[in-house]
Protein backbone atom coordinates (compact mmCIF):
# COMPACT_ATOMS: atom_id res chain seq x y z
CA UNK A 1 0.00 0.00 0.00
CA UNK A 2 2.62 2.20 0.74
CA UNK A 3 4.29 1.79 -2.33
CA UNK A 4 0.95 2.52 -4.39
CA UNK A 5 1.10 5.96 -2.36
CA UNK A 6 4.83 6.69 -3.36
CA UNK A 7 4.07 5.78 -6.90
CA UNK A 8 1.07 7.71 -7.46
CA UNK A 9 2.57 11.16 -5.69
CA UNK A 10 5.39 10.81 -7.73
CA UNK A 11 3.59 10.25 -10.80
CA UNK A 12 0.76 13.21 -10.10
CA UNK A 13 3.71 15.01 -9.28
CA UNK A 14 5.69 14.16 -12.93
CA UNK A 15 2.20 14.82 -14.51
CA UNK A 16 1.81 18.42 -13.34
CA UNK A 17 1.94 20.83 -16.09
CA UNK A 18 3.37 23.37 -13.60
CA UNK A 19 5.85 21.40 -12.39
CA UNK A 20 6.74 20.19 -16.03
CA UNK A 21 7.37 23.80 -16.81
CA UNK A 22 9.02 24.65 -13.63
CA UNK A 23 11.20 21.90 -13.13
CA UNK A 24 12.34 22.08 -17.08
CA UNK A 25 13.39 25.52 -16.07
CA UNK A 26 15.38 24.93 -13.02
CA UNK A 27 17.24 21.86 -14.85
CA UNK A 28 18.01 23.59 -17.83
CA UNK A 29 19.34 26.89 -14.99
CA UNK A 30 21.18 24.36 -12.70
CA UNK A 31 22.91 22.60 -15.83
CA UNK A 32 23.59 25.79 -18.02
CA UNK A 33 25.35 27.26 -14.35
CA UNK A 34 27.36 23.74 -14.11
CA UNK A 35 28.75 23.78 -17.16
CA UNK A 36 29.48 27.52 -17.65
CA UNK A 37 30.89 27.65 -13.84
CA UNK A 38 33.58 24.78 -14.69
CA UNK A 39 34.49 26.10 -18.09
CA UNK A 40 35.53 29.25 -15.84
CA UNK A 41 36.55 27.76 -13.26
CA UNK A 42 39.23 26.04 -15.71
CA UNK A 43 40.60 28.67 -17.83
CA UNK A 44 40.70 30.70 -14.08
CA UNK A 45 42.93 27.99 -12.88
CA UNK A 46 44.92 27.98 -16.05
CA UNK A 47 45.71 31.63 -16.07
CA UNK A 48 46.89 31.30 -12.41
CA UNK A 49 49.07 28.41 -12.64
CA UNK A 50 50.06 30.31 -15.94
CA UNK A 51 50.70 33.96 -14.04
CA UNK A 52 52.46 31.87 -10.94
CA UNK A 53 54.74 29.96 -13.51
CA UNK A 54 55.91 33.43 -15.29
CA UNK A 55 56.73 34.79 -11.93
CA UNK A 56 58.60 32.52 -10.62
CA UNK A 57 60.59 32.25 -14.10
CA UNK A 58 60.88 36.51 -13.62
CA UNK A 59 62.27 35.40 -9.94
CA UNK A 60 64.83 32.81 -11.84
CA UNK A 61 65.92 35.59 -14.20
CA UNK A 62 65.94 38.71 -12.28
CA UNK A 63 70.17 38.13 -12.88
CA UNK A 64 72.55 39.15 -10.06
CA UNK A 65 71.94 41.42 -7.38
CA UNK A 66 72.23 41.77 -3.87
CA UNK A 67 70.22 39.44 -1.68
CA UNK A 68 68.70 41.73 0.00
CA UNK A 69 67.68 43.70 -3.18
CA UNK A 70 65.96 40.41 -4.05
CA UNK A 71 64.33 39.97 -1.16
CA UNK A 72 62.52 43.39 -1.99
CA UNK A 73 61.85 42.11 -5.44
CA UNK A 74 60.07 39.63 -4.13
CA UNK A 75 57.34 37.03 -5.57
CA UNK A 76 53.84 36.72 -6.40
CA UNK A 77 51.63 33.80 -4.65
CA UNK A 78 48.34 33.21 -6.85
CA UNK A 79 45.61 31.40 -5.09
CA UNK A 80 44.28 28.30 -6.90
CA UNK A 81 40.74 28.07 -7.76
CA UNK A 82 38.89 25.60 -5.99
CA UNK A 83 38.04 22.96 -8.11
CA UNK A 84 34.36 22.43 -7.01
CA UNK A 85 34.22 26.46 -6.86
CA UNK A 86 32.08 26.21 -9.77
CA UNK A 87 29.24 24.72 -7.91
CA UNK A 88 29.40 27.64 -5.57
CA UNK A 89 31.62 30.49 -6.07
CA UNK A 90 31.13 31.76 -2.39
CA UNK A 91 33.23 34.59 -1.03
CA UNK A 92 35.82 33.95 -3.79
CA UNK A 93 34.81 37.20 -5.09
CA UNK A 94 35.51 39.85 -2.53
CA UNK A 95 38.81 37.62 -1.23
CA UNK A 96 41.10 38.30 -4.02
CA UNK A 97 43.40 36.24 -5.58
CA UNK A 98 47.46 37.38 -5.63
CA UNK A 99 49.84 38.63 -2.98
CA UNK A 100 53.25 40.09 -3.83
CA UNK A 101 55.72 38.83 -1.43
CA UNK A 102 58.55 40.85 -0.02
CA UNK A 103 60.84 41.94 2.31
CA UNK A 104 59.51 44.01 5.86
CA UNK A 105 56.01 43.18 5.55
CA UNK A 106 52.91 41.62 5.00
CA UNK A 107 50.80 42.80 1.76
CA UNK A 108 47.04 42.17 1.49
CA UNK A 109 45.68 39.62 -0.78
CA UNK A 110 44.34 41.79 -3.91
CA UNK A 111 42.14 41.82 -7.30
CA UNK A 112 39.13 41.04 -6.03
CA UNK A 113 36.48 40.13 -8.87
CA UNK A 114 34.03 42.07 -6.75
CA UNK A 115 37.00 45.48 -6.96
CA UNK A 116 36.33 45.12 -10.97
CA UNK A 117 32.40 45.17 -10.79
CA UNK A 118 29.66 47.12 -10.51
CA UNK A 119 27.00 47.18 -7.72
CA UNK A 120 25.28 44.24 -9.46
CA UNK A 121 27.98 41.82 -7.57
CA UNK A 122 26.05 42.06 -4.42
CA UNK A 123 22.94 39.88 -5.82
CA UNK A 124 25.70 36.78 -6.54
CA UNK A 125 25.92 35.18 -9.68
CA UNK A 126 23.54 32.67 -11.12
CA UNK A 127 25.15 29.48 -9.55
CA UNK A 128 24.27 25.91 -9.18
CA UNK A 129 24.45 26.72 -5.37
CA UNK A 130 22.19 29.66 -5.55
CA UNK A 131 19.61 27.83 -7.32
CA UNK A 132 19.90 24.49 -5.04
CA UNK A 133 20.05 26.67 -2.42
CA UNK A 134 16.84 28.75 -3.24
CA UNK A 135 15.28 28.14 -5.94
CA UNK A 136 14.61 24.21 -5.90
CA UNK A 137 12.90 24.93 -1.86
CA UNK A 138 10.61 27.25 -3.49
CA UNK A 139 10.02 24.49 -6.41
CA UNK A 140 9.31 22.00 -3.42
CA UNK A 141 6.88 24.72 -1.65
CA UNK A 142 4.84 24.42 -4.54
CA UNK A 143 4.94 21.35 -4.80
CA UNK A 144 3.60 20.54 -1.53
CA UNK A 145 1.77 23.12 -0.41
CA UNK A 146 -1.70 21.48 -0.90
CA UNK A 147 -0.52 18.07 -0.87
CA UNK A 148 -2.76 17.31 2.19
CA UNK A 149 -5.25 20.42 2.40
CA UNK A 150 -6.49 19.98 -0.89
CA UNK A 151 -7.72 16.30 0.11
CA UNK A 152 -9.02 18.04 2.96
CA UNK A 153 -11.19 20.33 1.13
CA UNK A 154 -11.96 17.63 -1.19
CA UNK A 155 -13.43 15.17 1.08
CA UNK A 156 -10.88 12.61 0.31
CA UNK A 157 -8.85 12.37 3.54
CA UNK A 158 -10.90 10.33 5.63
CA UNK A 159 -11.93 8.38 2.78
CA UNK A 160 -8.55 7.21 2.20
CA UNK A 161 -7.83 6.79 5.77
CA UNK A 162 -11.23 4.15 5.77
CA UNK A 163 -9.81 2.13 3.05
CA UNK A 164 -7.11 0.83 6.12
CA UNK A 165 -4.24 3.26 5.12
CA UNK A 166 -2.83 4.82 8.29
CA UNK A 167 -2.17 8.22 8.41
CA UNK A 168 1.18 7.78 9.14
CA UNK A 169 2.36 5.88 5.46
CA UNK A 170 0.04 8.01 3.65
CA UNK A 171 2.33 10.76 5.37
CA UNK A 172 5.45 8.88 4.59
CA UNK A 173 4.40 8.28 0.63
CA UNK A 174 3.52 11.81 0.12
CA UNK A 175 7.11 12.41 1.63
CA UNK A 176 8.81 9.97 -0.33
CA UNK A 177 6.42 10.54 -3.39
CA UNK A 178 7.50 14.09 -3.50
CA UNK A 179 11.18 13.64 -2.45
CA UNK A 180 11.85 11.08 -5.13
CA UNK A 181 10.84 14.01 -7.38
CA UNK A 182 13.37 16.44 -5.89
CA UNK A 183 16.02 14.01 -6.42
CA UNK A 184 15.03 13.49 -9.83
CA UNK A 185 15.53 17.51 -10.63
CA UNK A 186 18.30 17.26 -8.54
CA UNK A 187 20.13 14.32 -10.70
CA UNK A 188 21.35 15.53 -14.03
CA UNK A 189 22.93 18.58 -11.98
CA UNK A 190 24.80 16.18 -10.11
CA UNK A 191 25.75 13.80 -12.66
CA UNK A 192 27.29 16.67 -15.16
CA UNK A 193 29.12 18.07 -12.45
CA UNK A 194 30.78 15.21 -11.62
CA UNK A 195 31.16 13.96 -15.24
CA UNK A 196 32.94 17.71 -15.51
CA UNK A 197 35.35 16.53 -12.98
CA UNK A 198 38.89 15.31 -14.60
CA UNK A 199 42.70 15.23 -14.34
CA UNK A 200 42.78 18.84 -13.48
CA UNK A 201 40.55 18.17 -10.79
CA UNK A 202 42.73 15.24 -8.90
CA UNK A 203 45.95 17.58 -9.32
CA UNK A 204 44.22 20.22 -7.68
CA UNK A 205 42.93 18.35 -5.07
CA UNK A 206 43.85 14.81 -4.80
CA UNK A 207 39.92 14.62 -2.14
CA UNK A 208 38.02 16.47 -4.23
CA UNK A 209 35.69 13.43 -4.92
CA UNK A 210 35.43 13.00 -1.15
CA UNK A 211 34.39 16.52 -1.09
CA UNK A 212 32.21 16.40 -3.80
CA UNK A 213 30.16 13.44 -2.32
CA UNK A 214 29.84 15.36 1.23
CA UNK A 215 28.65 17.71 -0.29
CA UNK A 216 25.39 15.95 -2.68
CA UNK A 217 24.54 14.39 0.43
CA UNK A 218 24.48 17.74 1.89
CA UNK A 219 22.37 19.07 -0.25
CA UNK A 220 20.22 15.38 -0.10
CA UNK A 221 19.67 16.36 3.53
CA UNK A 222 18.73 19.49 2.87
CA UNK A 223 16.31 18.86 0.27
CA UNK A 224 14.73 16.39 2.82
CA UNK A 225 14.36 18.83 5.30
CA UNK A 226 12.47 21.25 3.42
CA UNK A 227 10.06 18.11 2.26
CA UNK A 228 9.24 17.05 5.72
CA UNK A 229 8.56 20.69 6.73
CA UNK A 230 6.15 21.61 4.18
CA UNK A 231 4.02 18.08 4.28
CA UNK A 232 4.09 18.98 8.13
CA UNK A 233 2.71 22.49 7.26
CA UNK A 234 0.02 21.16 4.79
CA UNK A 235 -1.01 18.33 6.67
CA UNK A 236 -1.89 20.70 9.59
CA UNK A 237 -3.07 23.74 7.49
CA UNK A 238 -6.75 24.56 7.50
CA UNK A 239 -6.53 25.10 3.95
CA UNK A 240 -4.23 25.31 0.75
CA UNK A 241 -4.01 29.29 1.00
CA UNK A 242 -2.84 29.15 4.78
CA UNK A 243 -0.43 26.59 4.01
CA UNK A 244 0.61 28.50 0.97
CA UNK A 245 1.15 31.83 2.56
CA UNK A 246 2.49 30.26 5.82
CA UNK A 247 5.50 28.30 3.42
CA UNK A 248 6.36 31.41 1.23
CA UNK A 249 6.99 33.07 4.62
CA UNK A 250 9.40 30.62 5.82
CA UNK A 251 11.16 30.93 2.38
CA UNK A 252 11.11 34.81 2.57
CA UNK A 253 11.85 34.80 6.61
CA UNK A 254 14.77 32.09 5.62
CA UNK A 255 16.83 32.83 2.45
CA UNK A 256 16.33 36.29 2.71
CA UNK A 257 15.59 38.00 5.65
CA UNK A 258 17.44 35.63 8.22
CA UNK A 259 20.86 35.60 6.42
CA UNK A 260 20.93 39.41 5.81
CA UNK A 261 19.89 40.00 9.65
CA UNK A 262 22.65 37.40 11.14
CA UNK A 263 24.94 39.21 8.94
CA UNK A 264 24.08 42.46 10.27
CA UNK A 265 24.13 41.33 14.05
CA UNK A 266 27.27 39.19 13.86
CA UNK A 267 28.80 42.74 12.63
CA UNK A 268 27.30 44.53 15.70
CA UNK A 269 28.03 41.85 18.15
CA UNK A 270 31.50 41.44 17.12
CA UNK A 271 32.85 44.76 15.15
CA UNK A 272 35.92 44.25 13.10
CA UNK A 273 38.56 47.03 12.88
CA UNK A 274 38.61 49.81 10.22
CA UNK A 275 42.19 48.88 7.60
CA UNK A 276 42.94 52.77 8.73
CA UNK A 277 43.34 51.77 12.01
CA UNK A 278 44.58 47.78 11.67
CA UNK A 279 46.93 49.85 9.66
CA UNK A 280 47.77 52.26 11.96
CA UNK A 281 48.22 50.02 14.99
CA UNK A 282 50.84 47.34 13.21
CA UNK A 283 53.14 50.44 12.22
CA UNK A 284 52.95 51.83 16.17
CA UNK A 285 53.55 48.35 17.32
CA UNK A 286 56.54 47.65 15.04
CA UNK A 287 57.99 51.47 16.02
CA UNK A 288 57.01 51.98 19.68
CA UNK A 289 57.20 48.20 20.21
CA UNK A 290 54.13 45.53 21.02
CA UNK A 291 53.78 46.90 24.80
CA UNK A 292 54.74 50.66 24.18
CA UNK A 293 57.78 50.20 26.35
CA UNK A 294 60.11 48.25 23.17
CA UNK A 295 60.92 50.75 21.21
CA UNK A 296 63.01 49.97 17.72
CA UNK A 297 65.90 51.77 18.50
CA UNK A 298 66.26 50.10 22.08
CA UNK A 299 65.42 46.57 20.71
CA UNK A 300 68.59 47.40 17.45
CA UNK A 301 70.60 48.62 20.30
CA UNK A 302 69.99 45.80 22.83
CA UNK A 303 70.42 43.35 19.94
CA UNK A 304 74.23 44.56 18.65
CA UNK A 305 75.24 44.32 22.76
CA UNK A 306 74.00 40.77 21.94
CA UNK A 307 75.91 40.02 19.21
CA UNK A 308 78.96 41.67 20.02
CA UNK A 309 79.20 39.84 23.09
CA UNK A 310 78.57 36.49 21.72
CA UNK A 311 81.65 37.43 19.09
CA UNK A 312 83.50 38.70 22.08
CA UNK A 313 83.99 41.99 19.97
CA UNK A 314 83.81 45.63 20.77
CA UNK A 315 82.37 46.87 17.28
CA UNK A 316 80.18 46.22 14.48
CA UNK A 317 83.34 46.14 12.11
CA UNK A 318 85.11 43.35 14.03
CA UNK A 319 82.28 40.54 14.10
CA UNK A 320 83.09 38.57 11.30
CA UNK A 321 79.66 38.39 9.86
CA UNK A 322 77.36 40.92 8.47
CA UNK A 323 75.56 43.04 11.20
CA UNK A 324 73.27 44.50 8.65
CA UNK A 325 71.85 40.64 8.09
CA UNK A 326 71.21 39.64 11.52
CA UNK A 327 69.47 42.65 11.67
CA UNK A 328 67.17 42.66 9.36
CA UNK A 329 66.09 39.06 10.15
CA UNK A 330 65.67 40.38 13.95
CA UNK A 331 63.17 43.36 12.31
CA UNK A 332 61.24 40.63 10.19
CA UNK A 333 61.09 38.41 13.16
CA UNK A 334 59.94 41.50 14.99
CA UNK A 335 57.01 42.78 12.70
CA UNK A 336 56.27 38.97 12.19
CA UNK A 337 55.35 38.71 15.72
CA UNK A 338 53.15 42.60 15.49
CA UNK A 339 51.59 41.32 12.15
CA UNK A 340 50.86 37.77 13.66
CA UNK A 341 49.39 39.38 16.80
CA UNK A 342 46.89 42.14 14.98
CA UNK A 343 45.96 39.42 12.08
CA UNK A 344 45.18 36.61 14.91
CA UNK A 345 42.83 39.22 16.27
CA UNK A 346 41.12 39.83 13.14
CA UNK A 347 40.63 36.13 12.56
CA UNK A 348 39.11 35.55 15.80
CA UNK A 349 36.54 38.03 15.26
CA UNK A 350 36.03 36.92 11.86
CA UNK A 351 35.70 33.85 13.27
CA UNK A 352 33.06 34.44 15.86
CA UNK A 353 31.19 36.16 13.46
CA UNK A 354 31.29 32.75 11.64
CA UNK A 355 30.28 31.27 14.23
CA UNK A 356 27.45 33.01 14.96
CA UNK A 357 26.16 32.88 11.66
CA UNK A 358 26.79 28.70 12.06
CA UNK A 359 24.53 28.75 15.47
CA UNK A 360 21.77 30.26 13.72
CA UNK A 361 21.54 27.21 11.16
CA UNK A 362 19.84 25.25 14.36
CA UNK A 363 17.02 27.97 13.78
CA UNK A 364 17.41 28.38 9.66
CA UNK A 365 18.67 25.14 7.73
CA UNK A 366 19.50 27.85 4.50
CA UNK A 367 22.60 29.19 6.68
CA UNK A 368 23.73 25.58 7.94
CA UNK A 369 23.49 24.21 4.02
CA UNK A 370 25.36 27.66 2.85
CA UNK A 371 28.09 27.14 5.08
CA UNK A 372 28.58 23.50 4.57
CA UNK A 373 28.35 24.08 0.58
CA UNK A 374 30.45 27.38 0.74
CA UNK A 375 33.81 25.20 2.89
CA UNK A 376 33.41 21.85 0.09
CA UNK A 377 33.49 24.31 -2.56
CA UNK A 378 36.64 25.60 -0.97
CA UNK A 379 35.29 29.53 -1.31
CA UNK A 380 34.76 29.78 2.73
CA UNK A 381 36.74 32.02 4.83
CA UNK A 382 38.39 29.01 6.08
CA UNK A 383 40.03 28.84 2.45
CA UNK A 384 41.21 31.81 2.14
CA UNK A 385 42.91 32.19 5.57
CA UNK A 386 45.03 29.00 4.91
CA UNK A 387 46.04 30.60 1.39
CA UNK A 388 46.52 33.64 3.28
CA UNK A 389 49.43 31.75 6.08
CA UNK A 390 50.65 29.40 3.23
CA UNK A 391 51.39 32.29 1.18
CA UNK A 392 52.97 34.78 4.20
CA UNK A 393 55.00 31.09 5.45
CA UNK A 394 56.65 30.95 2.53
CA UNK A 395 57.77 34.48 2.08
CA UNK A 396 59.27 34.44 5.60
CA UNK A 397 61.43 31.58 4.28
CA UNK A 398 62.79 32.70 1.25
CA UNK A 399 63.51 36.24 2.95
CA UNK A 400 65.07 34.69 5.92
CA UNK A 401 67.28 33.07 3.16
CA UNK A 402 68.22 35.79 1.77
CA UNK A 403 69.45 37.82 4.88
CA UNK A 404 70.94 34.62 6.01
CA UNK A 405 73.03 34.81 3.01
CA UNK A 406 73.87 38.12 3.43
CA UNK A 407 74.48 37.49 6.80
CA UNK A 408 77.40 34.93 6.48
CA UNK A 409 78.72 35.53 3.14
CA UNK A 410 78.55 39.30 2.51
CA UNK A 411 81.50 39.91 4.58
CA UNK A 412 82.47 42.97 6.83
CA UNK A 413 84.96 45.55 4.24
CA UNK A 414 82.75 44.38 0.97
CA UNK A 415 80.81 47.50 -0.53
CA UNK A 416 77.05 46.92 -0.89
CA UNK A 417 76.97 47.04 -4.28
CA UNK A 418 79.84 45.13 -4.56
CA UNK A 419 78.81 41.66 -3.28
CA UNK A 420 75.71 39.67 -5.37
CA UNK A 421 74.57 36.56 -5.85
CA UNK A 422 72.85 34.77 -8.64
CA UNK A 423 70.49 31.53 -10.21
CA UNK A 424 72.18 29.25 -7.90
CA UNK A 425 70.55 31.35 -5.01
CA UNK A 426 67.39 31.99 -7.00
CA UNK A 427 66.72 28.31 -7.59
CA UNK A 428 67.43 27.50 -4.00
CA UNK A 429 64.07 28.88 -3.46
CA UNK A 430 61.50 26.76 -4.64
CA UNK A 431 57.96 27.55 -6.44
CA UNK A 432 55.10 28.46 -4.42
CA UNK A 433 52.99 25.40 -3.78
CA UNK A 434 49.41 25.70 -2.23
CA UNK A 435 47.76 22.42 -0.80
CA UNK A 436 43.57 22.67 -0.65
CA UNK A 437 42.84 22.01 3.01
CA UNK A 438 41.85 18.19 3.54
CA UNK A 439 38.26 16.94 3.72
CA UNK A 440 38.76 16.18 7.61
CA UNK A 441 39.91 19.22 8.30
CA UNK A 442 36.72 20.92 6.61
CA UNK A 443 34.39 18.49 7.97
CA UNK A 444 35.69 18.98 11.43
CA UNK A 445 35.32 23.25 10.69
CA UNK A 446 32.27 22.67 9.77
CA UNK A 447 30.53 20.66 13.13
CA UNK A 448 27.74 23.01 13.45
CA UNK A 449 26.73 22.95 10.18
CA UNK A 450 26.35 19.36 9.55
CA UNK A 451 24.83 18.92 13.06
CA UNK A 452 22.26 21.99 12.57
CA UNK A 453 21.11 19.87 9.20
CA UNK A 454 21.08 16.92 11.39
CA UNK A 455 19.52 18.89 14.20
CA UNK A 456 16.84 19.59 11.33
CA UNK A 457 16.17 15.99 9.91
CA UNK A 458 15.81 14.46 13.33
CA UNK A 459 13.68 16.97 14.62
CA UNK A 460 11.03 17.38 11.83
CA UNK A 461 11.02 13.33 11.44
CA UNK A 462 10.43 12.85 15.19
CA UNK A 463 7.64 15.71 14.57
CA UNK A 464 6.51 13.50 11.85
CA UNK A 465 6.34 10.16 13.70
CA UNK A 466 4.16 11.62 16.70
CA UNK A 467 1.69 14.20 14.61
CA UNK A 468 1.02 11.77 11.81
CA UNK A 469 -1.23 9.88 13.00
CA UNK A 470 -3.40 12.96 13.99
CA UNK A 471 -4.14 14.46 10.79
CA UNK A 472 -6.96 12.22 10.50
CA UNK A 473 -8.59 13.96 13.31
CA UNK A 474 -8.44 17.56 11.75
């Protein structure tokens, strides 16, 4: 019996000019975004790789010249686009995508896609993740909306439930019915994207399968939870116009309203710093010192008693290495520690603001689903701090290298200009080289998320095993 009532919701369902119409639409939208999302995603990740491999051939060639010098020459880091970024493209448009590395300090990440456009970048683009996101839950309100009240008003309800078919499995095959008709939107989407998914894709990111299949099931669960919600809401309705309204409300209240408000209060609750004054405060910090009471001068001139003691020396032209290279390293080490300090605060409230958002998915399943999608698709915040400390990690080590160098080998007596180095130094340093963050450590980033969707699921099926059996008695 219960199959009978899966099969013929799913087949009213398939027969419904409106959702022959509608659906048709939101497959041909979903594909059309797949495929367009990882053609660009592709030549993106080809001009990057491209731009990092002529830098580092400029950094080869730059011919001979003073370590130091070179260390102010410096390097590009590109960030990699995420493979699955063309599923959902995130907040890989207001993160930017190149650093220049060099000596002293610590440059933001630029060229933003969102720096290049006009105000129309605000509304997103037309992405599969937009659409799964909000689009298909509207497709399933409509769906659903008068999937019990309309028997109700019809007559039908009871007659059904006379014929020995207990609420509770005509409730389950109007969930399933439906559901199976979700999925079957939701397939084609699924199967080009991962039929788009090839070498390139592995050496990018040797998981990105894992990730991909975290997050359909995602997405699955998601899709589930908006099912169970509006049968609940229909089954209870007094008619098909309450239910209606009361559905497009949720929607409204929950991929528009609620998002835009946490956003706003996570910004109250935890205000981040103006760049004027972030700005401001590193360049005190590295003059006056972290505590106020460290100035530069007194740190330069506690450091050379240091070293001249340690050489057992009197003066800087007796040690018999380069003063000028020890301290310089001391001064990056120095505003290393001031950048690390101010950027570490930053993240943190970056972080909570994260977080907050995160908490709210136990009230709005749209934010938990968005936040899930937005770390698989490798365009979180999460992303683009590890870029961020991959990228500032390695620039610390080749400029450490280089005033190491200058350090032992540009000795005391030699003229500035007189002592360079060349490709054997240059290729010393090897190519920037930017590892995706692993699945686990996403997953585990990502612990409210998945358990606000699985807060969701269990809750609205437990609502469903108790209230079923009472919507004969409306």
């Amino acid at each position: 019996m219960l199959r009978l009532v899966i099969k013929k919701e799913f087949l009213t369902a398939l027969r419904d000019i409106r959702l022959q119409v509608s659906g048709g639409i939101l497959i041909i939208l979903m594909l059309t975004a797949v495929f367009v999302g990882r053609q660009g995603q592709k030549q993106i990740q080809e001009e990057r790789a491209k731009a990092q491999s002529v830098m580092y051939d400029k950094w080869l060639n730059q011919g001979n010249k003073h370590p130091h010098s070179a260390a102010h020459y410096g390097q590009f880091a590109f960030k990699p686009k995420p493979v699955l970024s063309f599923l959902d493209i995130g907040l890989d448009n207001y993160t930017g995508i190149s650093v220049f590395l060099e000596a002293h300090k610590q440059n933001e990440i630029l060229f933003s896609a969102a720096q290049d456009s006009n105000g129309m970048t605000r509304f997103g683009e037309m992405t599969a993740a937009l659409i799964l996101q909000v689009l298909l839950p509207l497709l399933i309100i409509f769906l659903t909306f008068n999937i019990f009240s309309k028997e109700r008003e019809e007559g039908t309800l009871k007659l059904i439930h006379a014929q020995g078919l207990s609420m509770r499995q005509l409730f389950i095959g109007k969930v399933w019915g439906t559901y199976l008709m979700v999925l079957l939107i939701f397939l084609p989407t699924i199967l080009l994207a991962y039929l788009l998914l090839d070498q390139q894709s592995a050496s990018l990111d040797s998981g990105v399968t894992t990730k991909f299949l975290w997050l359909t099931s995602g997405y699955t669960i998601y899709f589930l939870v908006f099912v169970l919600l509006c049968v609940l809401i229909s089954a209870f309705a007094k008619n098909s116009g309450f239910s209606l309204l009361t559905l497009l409300g949720i929607w409204i209240t929950s991929c528009i309203i609620l998002p835009k408000a946490t956003s706003n209060l996570a910004d109250k609750v935890y205000p981040t710093p103006s760049q004027f004054e972030f700005k401001k405060t590193i360049k005190n910090k590295v003059k006056k010192g972290i505590d106020g009471h460290n100035p530069s001068d007194v740190r330069l001139a506690s450091l050379k008693k240091e070293v001249l003691d340690e050489y057992n020396v009197e003066t800087i032209e007796e040690l018999p290495v380069n003063w000028s290279g020890i301290a310089m390293q001391a001064g990056e080490e120095y505003t290393d520690q001031v950048y690390d300090a101010e950027f570490t605060k930053v993240e943190n409230i970056f972080n909570l603001q994260n977080r907050l958002s995160e908490w709210v998915g136990f009230i709005n399943p749209f934010l938990a689903v968005r936040h899930l999608s937005m770390a698989l698709a490798g365009t979180d915040f999460h992303h683009h701090v590890a870029f961020a400390k991959a990228a500032e990690n390695y620039r610390r080590g080749f400029v450490k290298k280089m005033n190491k160098d200058m350090e032992v080998n540009h000795k005391p007596g030699i003229a500035y200009g007189d002592y360079n180095v060349g490709g054997e130094m240059w290729s010393s340093i090897k190519p920037f080289n930017y590892t995706l963050p692993s699945t686990g450590s996403i997953l585990s980033s990502q612990w409210r998320s998945i358990a606000a969707l699985a807060f969701w699921l269990a809750g609205l099926l437990m609502l469903s095993f108790i209230y079923a059996p009472k919507i004969s008695k409306l």
